[in-house]
PDB file of N, CA and C in Angstrom:
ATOM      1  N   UNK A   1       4.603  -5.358 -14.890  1.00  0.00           N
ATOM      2  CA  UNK A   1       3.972  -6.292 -13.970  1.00  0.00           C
ATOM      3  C   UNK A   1       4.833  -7.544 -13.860  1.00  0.00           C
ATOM      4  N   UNK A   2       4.555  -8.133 -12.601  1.00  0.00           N
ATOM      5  CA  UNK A   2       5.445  -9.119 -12.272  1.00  0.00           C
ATOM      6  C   UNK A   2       4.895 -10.232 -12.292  1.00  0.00           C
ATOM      7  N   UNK A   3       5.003 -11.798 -13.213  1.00  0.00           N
ATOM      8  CA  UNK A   3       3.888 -12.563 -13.398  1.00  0.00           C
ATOM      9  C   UNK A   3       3.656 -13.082 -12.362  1.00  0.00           C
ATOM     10  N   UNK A   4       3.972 -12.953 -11.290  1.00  0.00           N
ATOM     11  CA  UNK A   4       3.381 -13.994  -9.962  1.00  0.00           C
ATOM     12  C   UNK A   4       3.070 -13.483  -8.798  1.00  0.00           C
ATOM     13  N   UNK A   5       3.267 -11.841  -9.165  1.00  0.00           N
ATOM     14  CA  UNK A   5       3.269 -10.706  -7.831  1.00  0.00           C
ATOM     15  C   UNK A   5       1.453 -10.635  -7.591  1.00  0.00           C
ATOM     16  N   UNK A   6       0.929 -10.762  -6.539  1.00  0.00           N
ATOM     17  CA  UNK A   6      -0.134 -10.877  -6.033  1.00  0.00           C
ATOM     18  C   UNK A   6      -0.656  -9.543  -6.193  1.00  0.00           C
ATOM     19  N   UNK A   7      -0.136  -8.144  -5.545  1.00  0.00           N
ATOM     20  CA  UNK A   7      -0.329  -6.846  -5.443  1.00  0.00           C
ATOM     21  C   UNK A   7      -0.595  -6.728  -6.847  1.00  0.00           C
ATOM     22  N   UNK A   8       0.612  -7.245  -8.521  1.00  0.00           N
ATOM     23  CA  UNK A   8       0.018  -6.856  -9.380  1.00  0.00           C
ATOM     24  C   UNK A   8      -1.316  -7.105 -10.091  1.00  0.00           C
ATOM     25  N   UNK A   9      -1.045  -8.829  -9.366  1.00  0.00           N
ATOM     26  CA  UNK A   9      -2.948  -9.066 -10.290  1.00  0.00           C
ATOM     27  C   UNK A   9      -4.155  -8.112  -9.562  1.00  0.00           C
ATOM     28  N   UNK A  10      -3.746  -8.163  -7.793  1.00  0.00           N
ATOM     29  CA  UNK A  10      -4.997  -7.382  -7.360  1.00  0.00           C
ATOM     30  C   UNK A  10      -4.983  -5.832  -8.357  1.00  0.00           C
ATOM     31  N   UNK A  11      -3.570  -5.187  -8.466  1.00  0.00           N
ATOM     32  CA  UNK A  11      -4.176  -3.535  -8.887  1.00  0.00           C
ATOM     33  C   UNK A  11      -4.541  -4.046 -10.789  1.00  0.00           C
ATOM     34  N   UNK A  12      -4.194  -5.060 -11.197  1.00  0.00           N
ATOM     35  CA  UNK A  12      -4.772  -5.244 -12.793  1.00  0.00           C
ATOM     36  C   UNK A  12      -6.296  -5.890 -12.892  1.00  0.00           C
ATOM     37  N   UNK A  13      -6.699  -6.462 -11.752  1.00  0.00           N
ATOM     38  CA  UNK A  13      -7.965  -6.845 -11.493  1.00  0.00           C
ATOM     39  C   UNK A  13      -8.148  -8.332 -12.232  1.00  0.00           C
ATOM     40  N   UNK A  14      -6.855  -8.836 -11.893  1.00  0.00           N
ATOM     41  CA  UNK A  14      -6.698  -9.831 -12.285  1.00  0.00           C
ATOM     42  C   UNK A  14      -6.990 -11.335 -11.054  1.00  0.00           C
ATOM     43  N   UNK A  15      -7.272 -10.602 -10.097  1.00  0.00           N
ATOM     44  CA  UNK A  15      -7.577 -10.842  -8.627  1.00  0.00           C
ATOM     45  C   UNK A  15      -8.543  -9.873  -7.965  1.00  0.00           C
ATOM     46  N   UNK A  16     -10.268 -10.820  -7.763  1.00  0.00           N
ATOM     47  CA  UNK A  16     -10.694  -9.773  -7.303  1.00  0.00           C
ATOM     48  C   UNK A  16     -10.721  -9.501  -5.752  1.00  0.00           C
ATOM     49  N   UNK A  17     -10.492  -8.267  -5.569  1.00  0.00           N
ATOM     50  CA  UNK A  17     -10.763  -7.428  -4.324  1.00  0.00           C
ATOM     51  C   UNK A  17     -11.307  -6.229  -3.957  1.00  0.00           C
ATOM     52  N   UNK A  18     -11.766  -6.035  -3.143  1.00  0.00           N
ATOM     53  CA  UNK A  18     -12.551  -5.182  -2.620  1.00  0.00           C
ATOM     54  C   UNK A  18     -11.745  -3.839  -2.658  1.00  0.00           C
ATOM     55  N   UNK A  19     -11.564  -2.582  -3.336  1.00  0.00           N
ATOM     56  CA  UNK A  19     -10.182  -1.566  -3.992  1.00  0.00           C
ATOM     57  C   UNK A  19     -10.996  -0.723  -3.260  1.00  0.00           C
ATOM     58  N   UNK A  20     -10.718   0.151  -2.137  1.00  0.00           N
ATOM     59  CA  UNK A  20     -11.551   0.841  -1.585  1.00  0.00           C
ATOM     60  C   UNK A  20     -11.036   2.550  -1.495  1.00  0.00           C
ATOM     61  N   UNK A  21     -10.200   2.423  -2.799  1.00  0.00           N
ATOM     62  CA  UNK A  21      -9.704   3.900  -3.550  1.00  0.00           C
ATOM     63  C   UNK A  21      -8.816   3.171  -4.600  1.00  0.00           C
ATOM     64  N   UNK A  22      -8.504   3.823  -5.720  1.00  0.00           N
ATOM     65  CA  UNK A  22      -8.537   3.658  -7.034  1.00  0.00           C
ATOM     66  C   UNK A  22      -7.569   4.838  -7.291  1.00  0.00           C
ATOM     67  N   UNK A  23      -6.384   5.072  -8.148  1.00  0.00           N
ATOM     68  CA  UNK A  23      -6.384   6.701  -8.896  1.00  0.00           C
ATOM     69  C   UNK A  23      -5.635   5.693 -10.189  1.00  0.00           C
ATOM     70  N   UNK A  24      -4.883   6.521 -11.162  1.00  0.00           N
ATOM     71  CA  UNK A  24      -4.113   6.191 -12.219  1.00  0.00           C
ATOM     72  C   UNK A  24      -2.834   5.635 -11.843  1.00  0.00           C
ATOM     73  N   UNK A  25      -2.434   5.672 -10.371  1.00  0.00           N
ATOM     74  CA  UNK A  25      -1.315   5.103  -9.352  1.00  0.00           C
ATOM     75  C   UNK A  25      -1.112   3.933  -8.547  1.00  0.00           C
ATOM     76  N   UNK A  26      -2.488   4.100  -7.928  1.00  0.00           N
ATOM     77  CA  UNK A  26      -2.513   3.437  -6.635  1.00  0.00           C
ATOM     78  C   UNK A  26      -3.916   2.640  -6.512  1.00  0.00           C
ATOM     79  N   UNK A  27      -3.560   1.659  -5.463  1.00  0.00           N
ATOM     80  CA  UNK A  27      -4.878   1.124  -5.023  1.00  0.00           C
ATOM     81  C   UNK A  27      -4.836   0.513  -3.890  1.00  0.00           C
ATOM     82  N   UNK A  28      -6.212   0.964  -3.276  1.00  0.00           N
ATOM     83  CA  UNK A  28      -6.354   0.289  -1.544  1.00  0.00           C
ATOM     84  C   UNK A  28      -6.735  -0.440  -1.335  1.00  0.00           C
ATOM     85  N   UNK A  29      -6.818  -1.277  -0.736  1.00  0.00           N
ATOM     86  CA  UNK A  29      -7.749  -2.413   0.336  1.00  0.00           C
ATOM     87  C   UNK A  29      -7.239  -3.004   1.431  1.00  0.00           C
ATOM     88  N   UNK A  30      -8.220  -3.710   1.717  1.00  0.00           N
ATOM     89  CA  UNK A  30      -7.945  -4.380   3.470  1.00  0.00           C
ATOM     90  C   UNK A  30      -6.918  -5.292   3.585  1.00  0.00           C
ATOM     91  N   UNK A  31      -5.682  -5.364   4.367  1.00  0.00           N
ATOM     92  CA  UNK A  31      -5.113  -7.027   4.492  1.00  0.00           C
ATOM     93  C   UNK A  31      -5.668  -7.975   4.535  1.00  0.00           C
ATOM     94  N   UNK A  32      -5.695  -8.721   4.175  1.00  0.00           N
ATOM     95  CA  UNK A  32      -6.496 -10.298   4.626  1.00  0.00           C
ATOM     96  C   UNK A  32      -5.762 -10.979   6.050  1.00  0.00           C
ATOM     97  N   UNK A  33      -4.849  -9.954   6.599  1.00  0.00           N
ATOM     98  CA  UNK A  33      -4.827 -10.469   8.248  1.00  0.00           C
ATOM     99  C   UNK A  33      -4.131  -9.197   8.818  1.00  0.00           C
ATOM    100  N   UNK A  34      -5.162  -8.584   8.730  1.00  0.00           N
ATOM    101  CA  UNK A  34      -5.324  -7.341   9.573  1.00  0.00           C
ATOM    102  C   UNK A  34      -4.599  -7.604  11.073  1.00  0.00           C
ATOM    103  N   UNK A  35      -3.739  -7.019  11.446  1.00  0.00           N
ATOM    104  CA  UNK A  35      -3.501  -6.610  12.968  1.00  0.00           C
ATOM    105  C   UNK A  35      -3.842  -5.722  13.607  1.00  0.00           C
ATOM    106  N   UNK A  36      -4.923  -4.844  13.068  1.00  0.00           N
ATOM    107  CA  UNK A  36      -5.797  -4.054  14.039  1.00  0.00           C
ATOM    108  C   UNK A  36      -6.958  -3.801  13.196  1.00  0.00           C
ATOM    109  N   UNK A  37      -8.001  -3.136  14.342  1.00  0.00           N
ATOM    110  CA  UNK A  37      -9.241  -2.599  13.528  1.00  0.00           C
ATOM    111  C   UNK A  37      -9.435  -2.492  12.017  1.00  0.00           C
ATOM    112  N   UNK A  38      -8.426  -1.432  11.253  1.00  0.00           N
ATOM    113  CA  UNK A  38      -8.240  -0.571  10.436  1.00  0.00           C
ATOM    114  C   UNK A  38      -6.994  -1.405   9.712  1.00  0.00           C
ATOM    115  N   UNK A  39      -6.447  -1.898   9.192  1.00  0.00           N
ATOM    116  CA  UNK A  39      -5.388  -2.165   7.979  1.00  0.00           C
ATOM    117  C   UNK A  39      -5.730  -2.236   6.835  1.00  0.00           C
ATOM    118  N   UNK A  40      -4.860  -1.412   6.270  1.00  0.00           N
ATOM    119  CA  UNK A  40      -4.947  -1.246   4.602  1.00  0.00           C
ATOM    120  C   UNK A  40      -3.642  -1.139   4.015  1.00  0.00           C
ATOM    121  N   UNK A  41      -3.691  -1.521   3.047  1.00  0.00           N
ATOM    122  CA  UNK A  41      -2.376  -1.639   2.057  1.00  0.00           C
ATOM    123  C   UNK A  41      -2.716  -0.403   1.039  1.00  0.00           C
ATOM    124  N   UNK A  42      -1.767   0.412   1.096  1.00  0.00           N
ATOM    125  CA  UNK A  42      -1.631   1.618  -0.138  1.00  0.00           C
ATOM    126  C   UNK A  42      -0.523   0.780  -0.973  1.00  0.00           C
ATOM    127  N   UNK A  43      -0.880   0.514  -2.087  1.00  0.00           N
ATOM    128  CA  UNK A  43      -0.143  -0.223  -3.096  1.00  0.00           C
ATOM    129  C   UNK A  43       0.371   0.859  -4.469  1.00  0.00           C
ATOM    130  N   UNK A  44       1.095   0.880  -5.274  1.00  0.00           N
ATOM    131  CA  UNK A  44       1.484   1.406  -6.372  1.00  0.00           C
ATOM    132  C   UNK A  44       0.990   0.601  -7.258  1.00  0.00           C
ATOM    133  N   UNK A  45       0.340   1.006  -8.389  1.00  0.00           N
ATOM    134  CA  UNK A  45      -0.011  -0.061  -9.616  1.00  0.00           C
ATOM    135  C   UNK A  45       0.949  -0.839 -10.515  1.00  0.00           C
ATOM    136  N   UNK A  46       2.163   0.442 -10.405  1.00  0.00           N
ATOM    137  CA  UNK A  46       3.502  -0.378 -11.417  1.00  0.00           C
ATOM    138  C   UNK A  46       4.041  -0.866 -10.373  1.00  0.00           C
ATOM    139  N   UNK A  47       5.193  -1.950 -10.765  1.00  0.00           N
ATOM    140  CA  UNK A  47       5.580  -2.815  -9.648  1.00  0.00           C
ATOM    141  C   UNK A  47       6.701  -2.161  -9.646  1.00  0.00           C
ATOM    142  N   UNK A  48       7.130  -2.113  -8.148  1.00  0.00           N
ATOM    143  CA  UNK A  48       8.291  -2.024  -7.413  1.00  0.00           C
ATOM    144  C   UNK A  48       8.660  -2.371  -6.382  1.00  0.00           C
ATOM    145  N   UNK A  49       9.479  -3.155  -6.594  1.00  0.00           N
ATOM    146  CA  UNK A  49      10.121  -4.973  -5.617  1.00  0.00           C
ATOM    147  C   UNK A  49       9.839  -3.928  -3.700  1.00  0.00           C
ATOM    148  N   UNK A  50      10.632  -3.027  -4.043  1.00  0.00           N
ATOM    149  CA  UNK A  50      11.143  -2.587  -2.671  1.00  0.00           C
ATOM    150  C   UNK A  50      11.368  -0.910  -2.487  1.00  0.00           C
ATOM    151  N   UNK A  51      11.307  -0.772  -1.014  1.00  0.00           N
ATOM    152  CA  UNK A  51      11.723   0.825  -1.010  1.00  0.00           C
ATOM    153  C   UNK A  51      13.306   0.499  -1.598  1.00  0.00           C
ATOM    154  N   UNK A  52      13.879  -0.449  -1.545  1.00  0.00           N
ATOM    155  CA  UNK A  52      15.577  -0.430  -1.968  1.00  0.00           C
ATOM    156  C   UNK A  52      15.716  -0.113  -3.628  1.00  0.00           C
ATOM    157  N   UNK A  53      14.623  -0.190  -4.143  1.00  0.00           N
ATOM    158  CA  UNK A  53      14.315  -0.477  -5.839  1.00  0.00           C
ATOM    159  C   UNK A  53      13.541   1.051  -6.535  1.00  0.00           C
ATOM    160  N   UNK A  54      13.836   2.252  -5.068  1.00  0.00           N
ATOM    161  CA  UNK A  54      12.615   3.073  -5.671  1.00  0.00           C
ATOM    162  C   UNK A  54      13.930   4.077  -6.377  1.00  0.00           C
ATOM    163  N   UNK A  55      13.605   5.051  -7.784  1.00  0.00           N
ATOM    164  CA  UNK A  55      14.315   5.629  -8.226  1.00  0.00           C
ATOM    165  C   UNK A  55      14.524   6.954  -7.882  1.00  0.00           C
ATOM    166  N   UNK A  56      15.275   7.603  -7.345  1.00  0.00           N
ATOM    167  CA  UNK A  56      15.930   9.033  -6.704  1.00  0.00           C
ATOM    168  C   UNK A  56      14.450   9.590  -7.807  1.00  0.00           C
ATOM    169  N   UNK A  57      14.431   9.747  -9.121  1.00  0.00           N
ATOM    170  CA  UNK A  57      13.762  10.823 -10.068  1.00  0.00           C
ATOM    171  C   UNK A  57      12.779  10.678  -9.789  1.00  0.00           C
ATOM    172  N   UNK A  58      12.537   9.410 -10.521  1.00  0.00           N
ATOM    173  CA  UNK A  58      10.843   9.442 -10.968  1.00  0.00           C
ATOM    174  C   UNK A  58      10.297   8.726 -10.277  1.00  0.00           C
ATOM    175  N   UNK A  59       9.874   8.443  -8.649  1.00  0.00           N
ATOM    176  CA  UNK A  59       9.648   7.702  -7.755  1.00  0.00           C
ATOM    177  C   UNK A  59       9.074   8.511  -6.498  1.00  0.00           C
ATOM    178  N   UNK A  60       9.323   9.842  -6.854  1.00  0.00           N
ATOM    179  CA  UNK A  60       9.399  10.872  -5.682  1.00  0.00           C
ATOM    180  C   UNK A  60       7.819  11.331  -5.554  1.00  0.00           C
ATOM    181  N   UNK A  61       6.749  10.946  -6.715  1.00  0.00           N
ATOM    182  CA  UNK A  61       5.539  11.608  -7.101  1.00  0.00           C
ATOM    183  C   UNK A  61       4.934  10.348  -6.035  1.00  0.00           C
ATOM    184  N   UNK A  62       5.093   9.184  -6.640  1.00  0.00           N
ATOM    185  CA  UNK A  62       4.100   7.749  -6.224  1.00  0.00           C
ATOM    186  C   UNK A  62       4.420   7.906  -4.814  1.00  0.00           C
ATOM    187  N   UNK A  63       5.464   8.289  -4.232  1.00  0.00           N
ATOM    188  CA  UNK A  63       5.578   7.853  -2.330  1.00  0.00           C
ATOM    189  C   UNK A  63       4.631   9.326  -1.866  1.00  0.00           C
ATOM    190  N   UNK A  64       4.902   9.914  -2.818  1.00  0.00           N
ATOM    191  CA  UNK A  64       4.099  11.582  -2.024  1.00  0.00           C
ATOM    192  C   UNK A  64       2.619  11.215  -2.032  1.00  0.00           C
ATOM    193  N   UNK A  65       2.125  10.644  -2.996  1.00  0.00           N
ATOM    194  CA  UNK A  65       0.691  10.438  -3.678  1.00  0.00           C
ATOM    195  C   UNK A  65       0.391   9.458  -2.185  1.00  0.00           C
ATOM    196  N   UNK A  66       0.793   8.351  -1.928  1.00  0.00           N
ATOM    197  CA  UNK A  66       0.829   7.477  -1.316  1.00  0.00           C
ATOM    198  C   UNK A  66       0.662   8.172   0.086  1.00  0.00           C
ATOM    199  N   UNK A  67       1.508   8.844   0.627  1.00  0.00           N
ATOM    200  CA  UNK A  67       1.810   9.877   1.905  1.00  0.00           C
ATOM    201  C   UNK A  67       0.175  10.684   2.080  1.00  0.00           C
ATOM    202  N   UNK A  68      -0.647  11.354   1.166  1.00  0.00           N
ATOM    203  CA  UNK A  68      -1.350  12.041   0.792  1.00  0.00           C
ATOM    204  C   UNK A  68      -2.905  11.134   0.904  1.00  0.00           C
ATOM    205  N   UNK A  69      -2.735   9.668   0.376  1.00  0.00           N
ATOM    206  CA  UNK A  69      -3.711   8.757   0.318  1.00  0.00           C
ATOM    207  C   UNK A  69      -3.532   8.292   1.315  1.00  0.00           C
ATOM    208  N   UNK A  70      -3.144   7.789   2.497  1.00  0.00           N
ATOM    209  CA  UNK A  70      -2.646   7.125   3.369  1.00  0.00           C
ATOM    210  C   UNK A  70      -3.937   8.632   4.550  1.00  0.00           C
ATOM    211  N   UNK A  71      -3.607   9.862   4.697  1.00  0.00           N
ATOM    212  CA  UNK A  71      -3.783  10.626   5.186  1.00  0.00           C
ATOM    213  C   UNK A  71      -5.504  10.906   4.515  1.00  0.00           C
ATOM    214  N   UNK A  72      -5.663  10.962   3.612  1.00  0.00           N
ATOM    215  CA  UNK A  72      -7.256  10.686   3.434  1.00  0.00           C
ATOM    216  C   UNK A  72      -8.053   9.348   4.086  1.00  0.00           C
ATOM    217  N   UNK A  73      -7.667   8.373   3.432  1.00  0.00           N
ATOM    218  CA  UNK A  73      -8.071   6.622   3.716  1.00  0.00           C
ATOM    219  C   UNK A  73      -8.327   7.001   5.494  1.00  0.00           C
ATOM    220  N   UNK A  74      -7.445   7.394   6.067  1.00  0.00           N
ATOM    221  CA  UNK A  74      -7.453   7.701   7.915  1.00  0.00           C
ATOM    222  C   UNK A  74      -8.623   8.275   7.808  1.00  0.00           C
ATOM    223  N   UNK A  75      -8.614   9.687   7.273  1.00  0.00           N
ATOM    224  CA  UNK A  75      -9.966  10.268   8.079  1.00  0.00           C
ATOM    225  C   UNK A  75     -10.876   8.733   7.044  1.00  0.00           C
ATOM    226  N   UNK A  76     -11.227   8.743   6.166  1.00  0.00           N
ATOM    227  CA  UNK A  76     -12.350   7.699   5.929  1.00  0.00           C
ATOM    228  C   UNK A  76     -12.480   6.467   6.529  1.00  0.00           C
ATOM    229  N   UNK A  77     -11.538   6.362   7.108  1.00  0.00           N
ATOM    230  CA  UNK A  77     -11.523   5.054   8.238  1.00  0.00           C
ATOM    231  C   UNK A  77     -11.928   5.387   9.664  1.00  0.00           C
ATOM    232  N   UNK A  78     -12.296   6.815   9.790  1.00  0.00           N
ATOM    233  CA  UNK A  78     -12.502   7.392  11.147  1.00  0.00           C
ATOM    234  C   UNK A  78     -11.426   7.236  12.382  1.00  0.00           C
ATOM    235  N   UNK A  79     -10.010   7.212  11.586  1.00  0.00           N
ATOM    236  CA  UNK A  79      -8.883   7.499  12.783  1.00  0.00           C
ATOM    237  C   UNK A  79      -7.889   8.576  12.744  1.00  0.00           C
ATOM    238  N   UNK A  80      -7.975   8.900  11.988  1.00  0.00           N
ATOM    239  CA  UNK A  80      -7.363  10.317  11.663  1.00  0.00           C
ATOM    240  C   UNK A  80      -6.907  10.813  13.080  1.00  0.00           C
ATOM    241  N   UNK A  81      -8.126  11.242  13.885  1.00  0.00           N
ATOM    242  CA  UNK A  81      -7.732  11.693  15.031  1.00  0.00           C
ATOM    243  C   UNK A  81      -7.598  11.083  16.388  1.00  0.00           C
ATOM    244  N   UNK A  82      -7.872   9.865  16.209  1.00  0.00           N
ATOM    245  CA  UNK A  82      -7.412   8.502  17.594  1.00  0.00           C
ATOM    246  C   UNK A  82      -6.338   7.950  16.963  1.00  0.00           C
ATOM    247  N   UNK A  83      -5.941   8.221  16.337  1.00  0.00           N
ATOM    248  CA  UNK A  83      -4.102   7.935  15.779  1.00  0.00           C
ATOM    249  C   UNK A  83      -4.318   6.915  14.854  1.00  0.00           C
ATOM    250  N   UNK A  84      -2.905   6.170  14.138  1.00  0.00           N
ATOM    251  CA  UNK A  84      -2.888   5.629  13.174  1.00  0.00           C
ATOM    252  C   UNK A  84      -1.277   5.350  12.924  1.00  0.00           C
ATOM    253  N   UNK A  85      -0.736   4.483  12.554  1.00  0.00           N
ATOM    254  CA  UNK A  85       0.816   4.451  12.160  1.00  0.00           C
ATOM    255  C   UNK A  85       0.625   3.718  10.439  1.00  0.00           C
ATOM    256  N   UNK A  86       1.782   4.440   9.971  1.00  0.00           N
ATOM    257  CA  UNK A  86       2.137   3.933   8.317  1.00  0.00           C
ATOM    258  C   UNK A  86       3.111   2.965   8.645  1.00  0.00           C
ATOM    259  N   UNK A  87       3.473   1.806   7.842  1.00  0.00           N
ATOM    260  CA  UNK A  87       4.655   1.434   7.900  1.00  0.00           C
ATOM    261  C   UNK A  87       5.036   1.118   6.808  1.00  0.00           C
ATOM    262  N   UNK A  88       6.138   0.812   6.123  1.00  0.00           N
ATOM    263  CA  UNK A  88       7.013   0.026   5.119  1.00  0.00           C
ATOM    264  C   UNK A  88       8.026  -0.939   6.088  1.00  0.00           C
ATOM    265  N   UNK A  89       7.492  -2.228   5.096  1.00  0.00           N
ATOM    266  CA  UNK A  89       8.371  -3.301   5.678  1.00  0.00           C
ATOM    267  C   UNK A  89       9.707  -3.301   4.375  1.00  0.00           C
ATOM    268  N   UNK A  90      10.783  -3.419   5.112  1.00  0.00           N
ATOM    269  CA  UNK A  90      11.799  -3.231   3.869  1.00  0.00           C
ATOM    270  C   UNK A  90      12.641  -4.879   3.306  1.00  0.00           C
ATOM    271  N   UNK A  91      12.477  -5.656   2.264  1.00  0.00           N
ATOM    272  CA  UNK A  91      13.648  -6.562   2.358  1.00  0.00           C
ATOM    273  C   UNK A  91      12.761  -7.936   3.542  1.00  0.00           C
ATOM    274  N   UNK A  92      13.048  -8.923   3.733  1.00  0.00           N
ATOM    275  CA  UNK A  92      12.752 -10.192   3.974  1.00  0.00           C
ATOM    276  C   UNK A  92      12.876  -9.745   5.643  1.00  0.00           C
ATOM    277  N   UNK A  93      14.374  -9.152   6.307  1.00  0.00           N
ATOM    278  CA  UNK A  93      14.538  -9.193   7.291  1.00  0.00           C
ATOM    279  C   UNK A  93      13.872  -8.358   8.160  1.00  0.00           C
ATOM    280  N   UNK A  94      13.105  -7.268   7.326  1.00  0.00           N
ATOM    281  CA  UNK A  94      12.076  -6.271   7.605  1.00  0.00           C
ATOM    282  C   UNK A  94      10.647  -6.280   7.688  1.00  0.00           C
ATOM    283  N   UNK A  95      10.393  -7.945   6.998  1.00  0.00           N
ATOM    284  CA  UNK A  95       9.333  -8.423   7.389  1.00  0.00           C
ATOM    285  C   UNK A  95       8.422  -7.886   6.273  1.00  0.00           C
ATOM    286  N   UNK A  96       9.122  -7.779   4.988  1.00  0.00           N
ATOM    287  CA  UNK A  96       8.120  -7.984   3.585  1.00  0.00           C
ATOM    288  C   UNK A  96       8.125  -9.258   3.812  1.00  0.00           C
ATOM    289  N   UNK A  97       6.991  -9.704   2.941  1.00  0.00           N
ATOM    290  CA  UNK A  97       6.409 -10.634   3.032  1.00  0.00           C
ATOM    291  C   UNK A  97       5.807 -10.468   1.089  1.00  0.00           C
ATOM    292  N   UNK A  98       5.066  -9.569   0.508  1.00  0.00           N
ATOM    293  CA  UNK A  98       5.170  -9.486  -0.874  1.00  0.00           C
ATOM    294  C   UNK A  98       6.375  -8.442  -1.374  1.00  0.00           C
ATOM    295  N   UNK A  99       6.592  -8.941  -2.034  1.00  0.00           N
ATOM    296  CA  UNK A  99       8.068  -8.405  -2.545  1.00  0.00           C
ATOM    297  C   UNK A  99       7.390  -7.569  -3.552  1.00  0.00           C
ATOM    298  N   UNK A 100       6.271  -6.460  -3.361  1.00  0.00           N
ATOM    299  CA  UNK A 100       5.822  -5.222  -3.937  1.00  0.00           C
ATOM    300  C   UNK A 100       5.697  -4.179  -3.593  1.00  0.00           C
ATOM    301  N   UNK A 101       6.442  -2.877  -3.273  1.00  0.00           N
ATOM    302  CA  UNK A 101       6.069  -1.540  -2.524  1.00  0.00           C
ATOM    303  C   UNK A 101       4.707  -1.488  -2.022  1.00  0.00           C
ATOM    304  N   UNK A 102       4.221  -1.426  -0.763  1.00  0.00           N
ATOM    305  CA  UNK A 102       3.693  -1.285  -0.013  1.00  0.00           C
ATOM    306  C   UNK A 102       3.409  -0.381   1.651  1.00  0.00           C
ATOM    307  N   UNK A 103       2.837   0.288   1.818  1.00  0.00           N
ATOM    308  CA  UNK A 103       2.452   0.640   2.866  1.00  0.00           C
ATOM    309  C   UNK A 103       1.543   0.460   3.863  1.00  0.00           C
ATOM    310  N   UNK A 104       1.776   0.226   5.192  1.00  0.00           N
ATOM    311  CA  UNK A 104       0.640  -0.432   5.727  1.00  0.00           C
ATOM    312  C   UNK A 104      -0.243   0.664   6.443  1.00  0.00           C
ATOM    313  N   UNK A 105      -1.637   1.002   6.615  1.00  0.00           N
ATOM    314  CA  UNK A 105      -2.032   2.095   7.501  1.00  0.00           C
ATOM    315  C   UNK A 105      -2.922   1.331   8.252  1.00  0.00           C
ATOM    316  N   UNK A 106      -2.231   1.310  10.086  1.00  0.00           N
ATOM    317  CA  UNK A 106      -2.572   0.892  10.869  1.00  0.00           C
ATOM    318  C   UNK A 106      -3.196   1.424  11.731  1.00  0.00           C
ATOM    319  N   UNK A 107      -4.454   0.973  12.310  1.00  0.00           N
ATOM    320  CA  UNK A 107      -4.850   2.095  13.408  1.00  0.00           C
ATOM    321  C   UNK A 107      -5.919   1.308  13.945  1.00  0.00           C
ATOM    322  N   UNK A 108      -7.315   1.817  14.951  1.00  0.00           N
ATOM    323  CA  UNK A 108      -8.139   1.528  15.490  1.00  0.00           C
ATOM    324  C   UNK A 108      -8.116   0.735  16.673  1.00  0.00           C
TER     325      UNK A 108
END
């Protein structure tokens, strides 16, 4: 954990928020400035700065898990089938903004 990373206090519950899926990995909730209906952050629990920071080996499980949760959270958000986009912002010029692996699932 990173002592000042926001994503880590929210997934240590060191910050409360509303986690609207949970596993031994990951954790969801709403942006606090949503750009559509539907935004949610699929977060990793261990920290990792960036997709530039993820490891060829052992990194390959958390983005699949993520890919997999991202695709549930939709249908439970009821957009599954009126569409939806994922994104990763990469690096400052890519428009991270927390410097913690993140995915955004946009839709509605």
């Amino acid at each position: 954990m990173e002592n000042d990373c926001i994503f880590c206090k929210i997934a240590n519950k060191e910050i409360e928020s509303e986690l609207l899926y949970e596993s031994d990995n990951l954790v969801v909730f709403r942006d606090i400035n949503p750009k559509a209906p539907v935004h949610l952050l699929i977060v990793p629990k261990r920290h990792i700065r960036s997709i530039n920071d993820l490891d060829n080996k052992k990194d390959k499980e958390i983005l699949a898990e993520m890919l997999f949760t991202a695709k549930d959270m939709a249908k439970k958000e009821d957009v599954n089938e009126s569409g939806y986009r994922l994104q990763f912002n990469v690096e400052k010029g890519g428009g991270q903004e927390v410097f913690h692996l993140h995915m955004h699932l946009i839709g509605g």
